[in-house]
N, C-alpha and C. Protein backbone atom coordinates (compact mmCIF):
# COMPACT_ATOMS: atom_id res chain seq x y z
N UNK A 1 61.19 -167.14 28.36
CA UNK A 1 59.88 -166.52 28.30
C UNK A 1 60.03 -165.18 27.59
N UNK A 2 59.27 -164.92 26.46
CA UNK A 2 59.08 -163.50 26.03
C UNK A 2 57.39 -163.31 26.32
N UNK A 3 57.56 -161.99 26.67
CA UNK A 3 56.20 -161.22 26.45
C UNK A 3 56.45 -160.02 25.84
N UNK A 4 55.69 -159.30 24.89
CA UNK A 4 55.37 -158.68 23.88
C UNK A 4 54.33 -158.13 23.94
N UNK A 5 54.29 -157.06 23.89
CA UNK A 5 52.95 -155.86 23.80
C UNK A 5 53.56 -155.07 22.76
N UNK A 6 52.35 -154.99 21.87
CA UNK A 6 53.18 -153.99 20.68
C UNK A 6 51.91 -153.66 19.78
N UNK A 7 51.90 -152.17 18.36
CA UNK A 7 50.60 -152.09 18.38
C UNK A 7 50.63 -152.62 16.56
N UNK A 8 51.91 -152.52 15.78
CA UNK A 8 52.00 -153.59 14.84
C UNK A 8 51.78 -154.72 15.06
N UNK A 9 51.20 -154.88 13.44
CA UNK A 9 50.77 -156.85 13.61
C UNK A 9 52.35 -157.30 13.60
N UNK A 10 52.08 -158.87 13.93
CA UNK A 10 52.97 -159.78 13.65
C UNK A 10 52.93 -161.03 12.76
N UNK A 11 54.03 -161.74 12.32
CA UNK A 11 54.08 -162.78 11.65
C UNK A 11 53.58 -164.06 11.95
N UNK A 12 52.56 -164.29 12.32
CA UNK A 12 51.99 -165.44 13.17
C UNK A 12 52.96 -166.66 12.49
N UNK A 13 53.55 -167.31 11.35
CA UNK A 13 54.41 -168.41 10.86
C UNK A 13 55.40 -167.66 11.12
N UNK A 14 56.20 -166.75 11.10
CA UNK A 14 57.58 -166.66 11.63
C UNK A 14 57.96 -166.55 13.43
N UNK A 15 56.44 -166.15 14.32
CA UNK A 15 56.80 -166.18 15.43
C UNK A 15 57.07 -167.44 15.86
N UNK A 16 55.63 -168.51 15.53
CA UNK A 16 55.71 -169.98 15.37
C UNK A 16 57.25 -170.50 15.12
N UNK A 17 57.22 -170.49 14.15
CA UNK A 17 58.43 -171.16 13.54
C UNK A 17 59.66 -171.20 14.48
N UNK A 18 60.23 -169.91 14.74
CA UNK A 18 60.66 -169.24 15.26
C UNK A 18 60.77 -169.89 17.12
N UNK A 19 60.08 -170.17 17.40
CA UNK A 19 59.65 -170.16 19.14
C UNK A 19 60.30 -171.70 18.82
N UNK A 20 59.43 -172.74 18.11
CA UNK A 20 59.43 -174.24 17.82
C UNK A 20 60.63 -174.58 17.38
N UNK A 21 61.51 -173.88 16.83
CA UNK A 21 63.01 -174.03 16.60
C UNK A 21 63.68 -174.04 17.65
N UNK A 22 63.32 -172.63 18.42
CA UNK A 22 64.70 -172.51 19.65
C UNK A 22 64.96 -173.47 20.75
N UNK A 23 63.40 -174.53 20.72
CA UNK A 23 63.49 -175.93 21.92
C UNK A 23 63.94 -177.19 21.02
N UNK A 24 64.87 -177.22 20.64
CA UNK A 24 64.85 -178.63 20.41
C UNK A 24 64.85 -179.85 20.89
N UNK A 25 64.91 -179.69 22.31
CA UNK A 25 64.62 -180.53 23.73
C UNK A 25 62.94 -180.64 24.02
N UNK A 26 62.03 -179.99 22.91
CA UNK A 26 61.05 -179.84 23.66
C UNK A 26 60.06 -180.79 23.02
N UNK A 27 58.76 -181.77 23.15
CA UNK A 27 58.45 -182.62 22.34
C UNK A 27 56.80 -181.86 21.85
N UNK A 28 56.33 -180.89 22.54
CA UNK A 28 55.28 -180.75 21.98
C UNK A 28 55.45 -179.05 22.27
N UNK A 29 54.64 -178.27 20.84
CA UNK A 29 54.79 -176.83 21.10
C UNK A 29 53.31 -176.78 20.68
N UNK A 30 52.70 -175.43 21.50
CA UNK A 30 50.99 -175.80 21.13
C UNK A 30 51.07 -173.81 21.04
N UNK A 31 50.69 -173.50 19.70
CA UNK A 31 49.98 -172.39 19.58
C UNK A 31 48.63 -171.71 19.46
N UNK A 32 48.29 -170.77 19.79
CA UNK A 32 46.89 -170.17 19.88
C UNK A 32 46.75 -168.58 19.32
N UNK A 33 46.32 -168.56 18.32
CA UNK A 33 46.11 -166.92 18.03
C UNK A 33 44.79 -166.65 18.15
N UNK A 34 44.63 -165.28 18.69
CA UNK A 34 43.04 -164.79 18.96
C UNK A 34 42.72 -163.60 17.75
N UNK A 35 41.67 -163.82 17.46
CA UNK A 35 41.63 -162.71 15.93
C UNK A 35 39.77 -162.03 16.06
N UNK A 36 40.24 -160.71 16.02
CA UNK A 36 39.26 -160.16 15.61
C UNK A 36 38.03 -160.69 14.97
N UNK A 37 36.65 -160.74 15.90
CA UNK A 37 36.02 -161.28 15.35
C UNK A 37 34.60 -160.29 14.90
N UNK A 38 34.17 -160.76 13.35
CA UNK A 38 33.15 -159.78 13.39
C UNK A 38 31.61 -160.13 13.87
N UNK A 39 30.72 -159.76 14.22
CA UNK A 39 29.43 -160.34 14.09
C UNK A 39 28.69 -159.72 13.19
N UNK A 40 27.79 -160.48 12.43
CA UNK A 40 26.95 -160.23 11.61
C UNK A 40 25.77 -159.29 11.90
N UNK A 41 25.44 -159.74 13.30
CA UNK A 41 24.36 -158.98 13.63
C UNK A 41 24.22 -157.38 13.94
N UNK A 42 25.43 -157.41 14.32
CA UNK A 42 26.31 -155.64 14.21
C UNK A 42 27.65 -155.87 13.88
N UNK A 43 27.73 -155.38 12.50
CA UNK A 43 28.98 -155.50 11.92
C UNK A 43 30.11 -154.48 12.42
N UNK A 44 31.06 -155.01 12.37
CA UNK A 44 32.17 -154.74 13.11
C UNK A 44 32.97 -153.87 12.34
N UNK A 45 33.51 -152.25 12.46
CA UNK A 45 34.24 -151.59 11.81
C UNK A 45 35.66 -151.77 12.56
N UNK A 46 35.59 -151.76 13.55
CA UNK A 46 37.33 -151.73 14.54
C UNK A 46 36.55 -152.11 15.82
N UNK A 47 37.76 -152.27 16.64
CA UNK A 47 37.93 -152.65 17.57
C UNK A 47 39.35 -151.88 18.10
N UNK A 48 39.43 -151.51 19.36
CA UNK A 48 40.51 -150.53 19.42
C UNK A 48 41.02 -151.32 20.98
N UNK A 49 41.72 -151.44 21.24
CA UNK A 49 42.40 -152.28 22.51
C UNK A 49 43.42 -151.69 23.19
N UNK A 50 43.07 -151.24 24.33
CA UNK A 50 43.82 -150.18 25.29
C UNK A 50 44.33 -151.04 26.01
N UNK A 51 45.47 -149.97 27.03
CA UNK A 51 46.24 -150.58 27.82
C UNK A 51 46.88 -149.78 28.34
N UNK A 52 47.78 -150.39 30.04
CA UNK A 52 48.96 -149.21 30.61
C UNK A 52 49.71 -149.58 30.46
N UNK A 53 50.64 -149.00 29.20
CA UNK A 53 52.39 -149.46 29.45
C UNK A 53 52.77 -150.07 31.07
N UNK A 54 53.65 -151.45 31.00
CA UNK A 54 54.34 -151.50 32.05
C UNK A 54 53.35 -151.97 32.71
N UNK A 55 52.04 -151.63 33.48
CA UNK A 55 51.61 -152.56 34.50
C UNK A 55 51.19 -153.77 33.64
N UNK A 56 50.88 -153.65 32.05
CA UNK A 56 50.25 -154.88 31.44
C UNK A 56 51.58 -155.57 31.00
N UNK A 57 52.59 -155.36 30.82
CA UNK A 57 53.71 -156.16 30.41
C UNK A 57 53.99 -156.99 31.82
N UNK A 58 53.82 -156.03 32.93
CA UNK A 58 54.09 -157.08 34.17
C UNK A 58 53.26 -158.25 34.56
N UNK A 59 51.32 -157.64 34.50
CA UNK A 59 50.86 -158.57 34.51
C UNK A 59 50.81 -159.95 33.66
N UNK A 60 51.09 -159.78 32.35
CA UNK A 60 51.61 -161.18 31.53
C UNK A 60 52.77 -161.44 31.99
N UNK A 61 53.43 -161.14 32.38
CA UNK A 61 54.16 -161.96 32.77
C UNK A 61 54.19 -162.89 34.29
N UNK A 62 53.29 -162.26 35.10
CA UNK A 62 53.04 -162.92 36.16
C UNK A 62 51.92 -163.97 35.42
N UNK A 63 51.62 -164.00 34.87
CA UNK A 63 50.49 -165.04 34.57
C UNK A 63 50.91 -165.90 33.63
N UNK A 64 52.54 -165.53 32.57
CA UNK A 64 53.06 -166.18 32.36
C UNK A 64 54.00 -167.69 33.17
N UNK A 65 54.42 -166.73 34.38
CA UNK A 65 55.07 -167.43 35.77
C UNK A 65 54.35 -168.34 36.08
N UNK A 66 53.47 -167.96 36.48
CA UNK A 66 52.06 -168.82 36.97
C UNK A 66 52.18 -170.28 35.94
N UNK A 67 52.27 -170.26 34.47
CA UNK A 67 52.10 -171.18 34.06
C UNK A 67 52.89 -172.11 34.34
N UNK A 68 54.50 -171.42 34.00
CA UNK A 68 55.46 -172.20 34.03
C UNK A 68 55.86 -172.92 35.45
N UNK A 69 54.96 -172.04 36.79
CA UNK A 69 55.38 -173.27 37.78
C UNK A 69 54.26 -174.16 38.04
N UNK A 70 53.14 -174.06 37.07
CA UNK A 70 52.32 -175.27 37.59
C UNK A 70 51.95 -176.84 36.28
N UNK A 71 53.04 -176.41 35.08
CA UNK A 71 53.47 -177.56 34.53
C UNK A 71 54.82 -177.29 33.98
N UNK A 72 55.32 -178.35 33.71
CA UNK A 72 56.64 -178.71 32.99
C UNK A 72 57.32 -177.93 31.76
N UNK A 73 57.10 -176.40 31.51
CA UNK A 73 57.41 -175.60 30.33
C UNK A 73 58.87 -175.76 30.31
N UNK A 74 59.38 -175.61 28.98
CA UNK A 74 60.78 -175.12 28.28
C UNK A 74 60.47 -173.58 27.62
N UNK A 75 59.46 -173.44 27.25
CA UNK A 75 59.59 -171.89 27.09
C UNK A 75 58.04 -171.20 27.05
N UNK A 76 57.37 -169.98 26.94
CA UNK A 76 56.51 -169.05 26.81
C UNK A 76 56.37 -168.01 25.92
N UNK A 77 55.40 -167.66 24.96
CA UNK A 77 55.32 -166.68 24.42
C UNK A 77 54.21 -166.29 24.67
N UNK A 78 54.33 -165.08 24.81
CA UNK A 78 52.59 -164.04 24.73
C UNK A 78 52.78 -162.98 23.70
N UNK A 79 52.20 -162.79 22.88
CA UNK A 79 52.61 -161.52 21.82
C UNK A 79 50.77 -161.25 22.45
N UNK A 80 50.83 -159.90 22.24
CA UNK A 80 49.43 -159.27 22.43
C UNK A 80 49.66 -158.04 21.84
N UNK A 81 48.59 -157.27 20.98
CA UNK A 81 48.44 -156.24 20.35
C UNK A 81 47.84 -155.27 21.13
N UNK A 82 48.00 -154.03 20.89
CA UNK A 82 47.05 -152.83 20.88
C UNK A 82 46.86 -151.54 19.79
N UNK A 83 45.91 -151.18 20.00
CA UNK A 83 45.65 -150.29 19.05
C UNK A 83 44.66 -150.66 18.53
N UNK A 84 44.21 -149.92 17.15
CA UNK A 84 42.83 -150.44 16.11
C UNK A 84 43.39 -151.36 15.63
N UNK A 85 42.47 -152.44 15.41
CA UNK A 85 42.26 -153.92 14.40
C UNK A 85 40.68 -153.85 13.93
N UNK A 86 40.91 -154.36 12.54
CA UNK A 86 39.87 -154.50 11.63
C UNK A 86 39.44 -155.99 12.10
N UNK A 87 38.35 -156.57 11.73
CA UNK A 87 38.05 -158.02 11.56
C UNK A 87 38.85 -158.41 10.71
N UNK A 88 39.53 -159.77 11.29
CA UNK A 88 40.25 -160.83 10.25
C UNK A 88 41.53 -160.66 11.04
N UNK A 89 41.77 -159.41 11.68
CA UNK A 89 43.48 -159.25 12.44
C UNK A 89 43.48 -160.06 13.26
N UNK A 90 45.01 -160.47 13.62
CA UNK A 90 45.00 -161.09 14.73
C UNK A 90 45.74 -160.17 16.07
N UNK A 91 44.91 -160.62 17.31
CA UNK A 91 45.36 -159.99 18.59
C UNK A 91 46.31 -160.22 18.83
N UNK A 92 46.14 -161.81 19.20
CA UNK A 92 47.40 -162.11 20.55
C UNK A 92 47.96 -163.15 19.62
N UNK A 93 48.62 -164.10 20.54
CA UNK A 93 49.37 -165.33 20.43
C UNK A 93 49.95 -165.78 21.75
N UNK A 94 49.77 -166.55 21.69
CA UNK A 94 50.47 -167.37 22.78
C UNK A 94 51.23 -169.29 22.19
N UNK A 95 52.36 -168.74 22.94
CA UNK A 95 53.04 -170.67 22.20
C UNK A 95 53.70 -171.20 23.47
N UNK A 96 53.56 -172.32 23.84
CA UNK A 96 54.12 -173.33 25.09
C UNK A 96 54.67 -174.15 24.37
N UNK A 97 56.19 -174.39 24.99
CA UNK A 97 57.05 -175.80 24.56
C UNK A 97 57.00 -176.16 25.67
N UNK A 98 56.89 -177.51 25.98
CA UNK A 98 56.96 -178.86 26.61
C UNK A 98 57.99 -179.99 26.28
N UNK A 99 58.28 -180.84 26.98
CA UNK A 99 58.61 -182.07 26.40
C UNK A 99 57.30 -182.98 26.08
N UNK A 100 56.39 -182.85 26.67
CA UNK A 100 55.32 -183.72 26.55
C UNK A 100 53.94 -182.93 26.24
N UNK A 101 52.72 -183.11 25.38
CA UNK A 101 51.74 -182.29 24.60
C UNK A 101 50.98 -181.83 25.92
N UNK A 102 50.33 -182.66 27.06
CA UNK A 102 49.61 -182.43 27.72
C UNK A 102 50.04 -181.32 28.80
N UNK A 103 51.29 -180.71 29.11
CA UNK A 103 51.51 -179.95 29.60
C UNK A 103 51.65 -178.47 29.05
N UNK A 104 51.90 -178.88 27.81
CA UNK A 104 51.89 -177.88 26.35
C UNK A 104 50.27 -177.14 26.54
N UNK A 105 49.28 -178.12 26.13
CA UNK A 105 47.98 -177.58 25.86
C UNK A 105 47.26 -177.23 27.26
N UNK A 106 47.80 -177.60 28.43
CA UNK A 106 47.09 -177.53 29.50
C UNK A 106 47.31 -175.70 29.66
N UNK A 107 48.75 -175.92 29.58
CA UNK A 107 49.21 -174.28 30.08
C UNK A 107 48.81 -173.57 28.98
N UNK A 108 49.25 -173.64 27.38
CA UNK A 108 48.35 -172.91 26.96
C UNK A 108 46.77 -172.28 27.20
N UNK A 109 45.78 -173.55 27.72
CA UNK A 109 44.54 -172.55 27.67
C UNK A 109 44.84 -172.32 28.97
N UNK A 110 45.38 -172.33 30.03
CA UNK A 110 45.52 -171.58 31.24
C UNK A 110 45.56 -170.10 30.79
N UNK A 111 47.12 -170.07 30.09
CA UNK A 111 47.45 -168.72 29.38
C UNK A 111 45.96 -167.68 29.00
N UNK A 112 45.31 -169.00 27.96
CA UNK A 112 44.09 -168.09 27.79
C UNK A 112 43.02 -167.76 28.47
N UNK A 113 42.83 -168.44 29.03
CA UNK A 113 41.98 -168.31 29.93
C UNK A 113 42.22 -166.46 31.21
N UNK A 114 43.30 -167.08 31.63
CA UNK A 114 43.60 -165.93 32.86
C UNK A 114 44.15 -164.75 31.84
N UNK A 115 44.67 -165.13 30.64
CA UNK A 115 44.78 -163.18 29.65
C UNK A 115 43.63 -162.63 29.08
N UNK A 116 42.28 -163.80 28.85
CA UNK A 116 40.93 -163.31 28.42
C UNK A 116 40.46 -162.19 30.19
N UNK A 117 40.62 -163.03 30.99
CA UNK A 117 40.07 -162.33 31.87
C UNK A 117 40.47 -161.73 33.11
N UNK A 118 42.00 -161.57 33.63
CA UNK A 118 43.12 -160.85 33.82
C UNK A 118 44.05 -159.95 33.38
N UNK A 119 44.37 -160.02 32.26
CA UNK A 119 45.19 -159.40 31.53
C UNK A 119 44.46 -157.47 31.67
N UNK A 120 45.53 -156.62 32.24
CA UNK A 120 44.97 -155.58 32.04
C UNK A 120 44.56 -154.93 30.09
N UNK A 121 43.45 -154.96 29.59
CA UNK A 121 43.41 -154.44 28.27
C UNK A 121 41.84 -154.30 28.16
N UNK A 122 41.79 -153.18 27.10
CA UNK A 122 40.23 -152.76 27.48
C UNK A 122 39.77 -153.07 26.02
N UNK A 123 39.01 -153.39 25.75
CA UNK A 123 38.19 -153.09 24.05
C UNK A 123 37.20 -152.37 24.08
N UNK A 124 36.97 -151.90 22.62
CA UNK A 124 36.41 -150.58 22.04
C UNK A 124 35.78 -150.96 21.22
N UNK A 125 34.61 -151.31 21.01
CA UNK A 125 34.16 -151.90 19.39
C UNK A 125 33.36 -151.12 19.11
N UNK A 126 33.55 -150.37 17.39
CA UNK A 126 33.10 -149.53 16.46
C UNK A 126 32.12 -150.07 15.35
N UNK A 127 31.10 -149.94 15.82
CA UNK A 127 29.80 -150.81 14.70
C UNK A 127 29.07 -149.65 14.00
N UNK A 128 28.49 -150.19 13.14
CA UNK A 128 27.68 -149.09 12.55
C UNK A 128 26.92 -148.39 13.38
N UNK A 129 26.39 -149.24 14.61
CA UNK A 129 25.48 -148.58 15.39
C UNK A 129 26.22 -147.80 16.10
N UNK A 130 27.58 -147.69 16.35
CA UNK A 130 28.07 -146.78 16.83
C UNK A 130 29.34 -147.38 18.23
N UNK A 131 29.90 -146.85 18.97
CA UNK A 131 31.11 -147.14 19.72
C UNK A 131 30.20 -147.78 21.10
N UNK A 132 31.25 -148.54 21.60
CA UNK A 132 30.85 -149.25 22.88
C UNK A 132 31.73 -150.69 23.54
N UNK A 133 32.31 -150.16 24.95
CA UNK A 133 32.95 -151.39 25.53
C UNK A 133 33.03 -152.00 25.78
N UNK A 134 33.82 -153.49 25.42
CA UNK A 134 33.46 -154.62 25.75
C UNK A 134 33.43 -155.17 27.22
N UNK A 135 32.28 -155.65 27.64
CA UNK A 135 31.93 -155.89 28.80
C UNK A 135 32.48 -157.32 29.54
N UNK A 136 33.01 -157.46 30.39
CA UNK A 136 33.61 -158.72 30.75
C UNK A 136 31.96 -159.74 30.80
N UNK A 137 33.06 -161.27 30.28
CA UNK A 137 31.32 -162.27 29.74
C UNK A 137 31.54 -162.89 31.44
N UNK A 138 30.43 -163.56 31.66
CA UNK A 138 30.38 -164.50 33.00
C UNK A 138 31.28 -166.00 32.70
N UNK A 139 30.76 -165.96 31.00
CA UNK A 139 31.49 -167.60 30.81
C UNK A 139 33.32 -167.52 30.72
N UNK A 140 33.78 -166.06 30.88
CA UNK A 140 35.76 -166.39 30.86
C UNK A 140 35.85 -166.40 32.41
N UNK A 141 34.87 -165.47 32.70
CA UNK A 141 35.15 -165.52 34.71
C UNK A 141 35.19 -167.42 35.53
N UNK A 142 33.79 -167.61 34.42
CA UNK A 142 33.77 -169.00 34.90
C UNK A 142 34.56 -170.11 34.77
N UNK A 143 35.65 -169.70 33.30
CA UNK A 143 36.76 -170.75 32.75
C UNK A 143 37.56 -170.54 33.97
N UNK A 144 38.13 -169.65 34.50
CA UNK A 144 38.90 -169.53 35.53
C UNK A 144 38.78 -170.71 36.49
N UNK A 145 37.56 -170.87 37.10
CA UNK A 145 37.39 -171.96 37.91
C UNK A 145 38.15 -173.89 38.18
N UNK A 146 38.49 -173.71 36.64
CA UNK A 146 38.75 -175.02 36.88
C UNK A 146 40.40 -174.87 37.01
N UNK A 147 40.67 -173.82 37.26
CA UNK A 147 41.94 -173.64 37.18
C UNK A 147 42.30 -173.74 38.80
């Protein structure tokens, strides 16, 4: 398992690559990157993504744990950013090896699910109209549920 908090981007094909090499025991690897998104309706200058050293590296990783004891993983990645991102950057990443796909993709959106709406990290979004924080939605509280 790696987890990664850092406020440089990363290589989304070399982390990939990279993760999917080191299992060669593993039969299915399922990645997910989350990327800055803009809306049209208030266009998006930045987005700025806070955090506390150390309690957020711990919490991914407990929610990493979490995955790995409730299916069959060979390995975990979480890369997550902070700092300013423009639209088009990418945030996070997350990659699950498995031997088998369905345990791969299950734990992946677990991953996403509980880092959309657990993960200690705050957003900041900078629009023309001006600065303002992103407010937790009802529909990630509600993905939780089926978990």
């Amino acid at each position: 398992m790696r987890i990664i908090v850092q406020e440089q981007p990363f290589d989304l094909g070399a982390e990939a690559n990279a993760f999917a090499a080191s299992r060669t025991d593993m039969g299915a690897v399922v990645t997910f990157t989350g990327v800055v998104r803009d809306d049209p309706s208030r266009p998006l200058r930045q987005m700025t993504i806070e955090h506390y050293p150390g309690m957020t590296e711990r919490a991914l990783e407990k929610i990493a744990t979490e995955a790995q004891a409730r299916w069959s993983l060979g390995d975990v990645l979480v890369i997550h950013r902070f700092g300013p991102m423009r639209p088009g950057e990418q945030i996070m990443m997350v990659a699950t090896a498995a031997r088998h796909r369905k345990d791969a993709f299950e734990a992946a959106e677990y991953l996403m699910d509980y880092l959309k709406s657990r993960a200690p990290f705050w957003k900041k979004e900078l629009a023309a109209d001006g600065e303002s924080w992103v407010a937790a939605k009802d529909e990630d509280e509600d993905a939780l549920t089926r978990w």
